[in-house]
Protein backbone atom coordinates (compact mmCIF):
# COMPACT_ATOMS: atom_id res chain seq x y z
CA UNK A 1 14.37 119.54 87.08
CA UNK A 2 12.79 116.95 89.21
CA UNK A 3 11.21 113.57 88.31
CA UNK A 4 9.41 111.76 90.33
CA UNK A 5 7.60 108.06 89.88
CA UNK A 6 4.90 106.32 92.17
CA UNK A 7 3.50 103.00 91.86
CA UNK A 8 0.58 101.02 93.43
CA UNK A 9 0.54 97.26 92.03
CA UNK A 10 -2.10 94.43 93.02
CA UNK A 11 -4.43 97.22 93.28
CA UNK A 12 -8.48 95.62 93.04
CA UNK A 13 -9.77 97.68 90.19
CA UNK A 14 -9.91 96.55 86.62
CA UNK A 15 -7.29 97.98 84.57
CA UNK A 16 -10.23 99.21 81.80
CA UNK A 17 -11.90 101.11 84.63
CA UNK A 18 -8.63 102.62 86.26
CA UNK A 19 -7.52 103.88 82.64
CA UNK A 20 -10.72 105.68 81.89
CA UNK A 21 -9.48 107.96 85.45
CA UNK A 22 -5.65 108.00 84.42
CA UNK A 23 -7.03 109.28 81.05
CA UNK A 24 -8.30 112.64 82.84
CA UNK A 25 -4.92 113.46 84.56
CA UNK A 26 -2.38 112.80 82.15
CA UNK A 27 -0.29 115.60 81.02
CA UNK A 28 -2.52 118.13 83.58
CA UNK A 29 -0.55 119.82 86.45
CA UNK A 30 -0.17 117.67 89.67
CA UNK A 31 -2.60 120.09 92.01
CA UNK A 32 -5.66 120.22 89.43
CA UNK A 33 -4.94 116.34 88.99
CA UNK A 34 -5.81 116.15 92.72
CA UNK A 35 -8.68 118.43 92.43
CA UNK A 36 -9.89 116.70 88.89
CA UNK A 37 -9.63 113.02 91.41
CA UNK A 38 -11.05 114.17 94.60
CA UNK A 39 -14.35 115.03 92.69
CA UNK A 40 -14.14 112.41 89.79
CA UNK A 41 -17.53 109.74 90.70
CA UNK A 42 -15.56 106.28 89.90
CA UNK A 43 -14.19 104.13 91.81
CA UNK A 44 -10.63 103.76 90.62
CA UNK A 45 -10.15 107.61 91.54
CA UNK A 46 -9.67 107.27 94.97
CA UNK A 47 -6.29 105.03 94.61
CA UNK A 48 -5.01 107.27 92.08
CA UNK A 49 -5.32 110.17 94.25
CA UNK A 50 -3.36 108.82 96.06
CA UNK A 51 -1.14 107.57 94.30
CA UNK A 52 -0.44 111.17 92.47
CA UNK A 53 -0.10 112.74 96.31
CA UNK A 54 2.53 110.27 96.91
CA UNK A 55 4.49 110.99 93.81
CA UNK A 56 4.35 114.60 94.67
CA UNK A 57 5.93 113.99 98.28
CA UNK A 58 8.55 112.00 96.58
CA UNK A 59 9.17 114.63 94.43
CA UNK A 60 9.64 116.96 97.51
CA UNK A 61 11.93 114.16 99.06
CA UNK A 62 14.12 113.85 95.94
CA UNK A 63 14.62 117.30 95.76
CA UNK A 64 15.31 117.93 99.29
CA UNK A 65 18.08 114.79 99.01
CA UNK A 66 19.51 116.93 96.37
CA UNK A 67 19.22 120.42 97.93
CA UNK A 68 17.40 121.87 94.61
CA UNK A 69 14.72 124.32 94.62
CA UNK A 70 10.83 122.85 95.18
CA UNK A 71 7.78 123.94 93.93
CA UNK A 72 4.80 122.11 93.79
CA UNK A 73 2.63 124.02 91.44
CA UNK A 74 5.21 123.39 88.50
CA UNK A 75 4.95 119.45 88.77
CA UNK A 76 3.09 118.29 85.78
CA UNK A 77 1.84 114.65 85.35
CA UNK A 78 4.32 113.45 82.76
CA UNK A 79 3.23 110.03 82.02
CA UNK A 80 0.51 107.53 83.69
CA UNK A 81 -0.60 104.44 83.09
CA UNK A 82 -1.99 101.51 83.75
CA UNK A 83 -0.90 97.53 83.66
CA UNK A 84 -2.48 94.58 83.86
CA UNK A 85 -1.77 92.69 87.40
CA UNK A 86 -2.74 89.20 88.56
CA UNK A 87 -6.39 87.89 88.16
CA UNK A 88 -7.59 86.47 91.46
CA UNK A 89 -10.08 83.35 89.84
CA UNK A 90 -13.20 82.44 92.05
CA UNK A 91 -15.73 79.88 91.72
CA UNK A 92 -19.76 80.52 91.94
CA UNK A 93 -22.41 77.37 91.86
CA UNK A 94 -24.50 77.76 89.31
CA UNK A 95 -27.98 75.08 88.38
CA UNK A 96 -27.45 71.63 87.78
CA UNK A 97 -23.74 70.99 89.77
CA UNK A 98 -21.95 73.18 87.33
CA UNK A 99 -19.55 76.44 87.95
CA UNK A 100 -19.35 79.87 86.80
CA UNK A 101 -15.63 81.26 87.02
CA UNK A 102 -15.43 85.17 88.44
CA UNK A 103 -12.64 86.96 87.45
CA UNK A 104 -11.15 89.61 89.90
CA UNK A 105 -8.77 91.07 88.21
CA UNK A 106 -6.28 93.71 89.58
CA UNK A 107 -4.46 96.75 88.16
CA UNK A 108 -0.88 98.27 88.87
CA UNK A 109 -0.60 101.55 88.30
CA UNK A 110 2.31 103.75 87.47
CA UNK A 111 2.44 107.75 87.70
CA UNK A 112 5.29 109.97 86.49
CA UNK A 113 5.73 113.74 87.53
CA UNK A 114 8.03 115.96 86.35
CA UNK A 115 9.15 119.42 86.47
CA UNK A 116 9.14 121.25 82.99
CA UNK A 117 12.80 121.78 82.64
CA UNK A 118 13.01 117.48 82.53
CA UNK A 119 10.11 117.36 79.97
CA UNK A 120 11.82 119.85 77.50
CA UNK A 121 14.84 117.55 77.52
CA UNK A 122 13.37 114.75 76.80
CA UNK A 123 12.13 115.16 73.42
CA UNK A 124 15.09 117.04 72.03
CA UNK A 125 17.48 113.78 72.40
CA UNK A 126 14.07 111.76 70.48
CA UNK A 127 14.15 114.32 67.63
CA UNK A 128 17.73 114.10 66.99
CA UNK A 129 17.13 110.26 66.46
CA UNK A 130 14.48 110.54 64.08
CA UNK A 131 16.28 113.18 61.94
CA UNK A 132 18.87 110.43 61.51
């Protein structure tokens, strides 16, 4: 019954890299997420546990704003992914007076929880419209 969205934007990880990690969470439930990203070797996984931790407690804050029943272990990772931000561009000298351009580019990230009741009710109003 509850739905829940975090983002992180401007975030210093390439958005190729951070979607191979959003890749392993999506549609899992939100605690093995956390276990799957605490123990996951790249880089990106470290913002994205966090990120997943903070939609949970807004899940727990959104719920407790609308006096409904909480429970953690039903929160499912409903959707996540993963925009391109802004490229920071940098300079390095290279031989003979000439420049090489570095590209630093950043991600923002976007992860939805949900309860199971919300995810069921989606889809029925999407298969009315394409029986039309």
């Amino acid at each position: 019954m509850v739905e829940s969205i975090a983002r992180v934007r401007h975030i210093r990880v390439t958005p190729q890299k951070a979607r191979r990690v959003v890749a392993l969470i999506k549609g899992k439930q939100a605690e093995e997420a956390l276990a799957i990203l605490k123990f996951a070797p790249q880089g990106a996984s470290e913002p994205i546990y966090k990120l997943v931790a903070s939609a949970i407690a807004n899940a727990r804050v959104k719920a407790d704003n609308d006096g409904s029943y909480f429970d953690e272990g039903a929160l499912f990772v409903k959707n996540a992914y993963v925009d391109e931000g802004t490229t920071l561009k940098r300079f390095q000298p290279r031989a003979q007076g000439r420049a090489f351009q570095i590209k630093k580019r950043t991600s923002h990230i976007t992860v939805v929880l949900a309860t199971p009741e919300v995810a069921e009710t989606a889809p029925a109003s999407q298969t009315k419209k394409a029986s039309k």
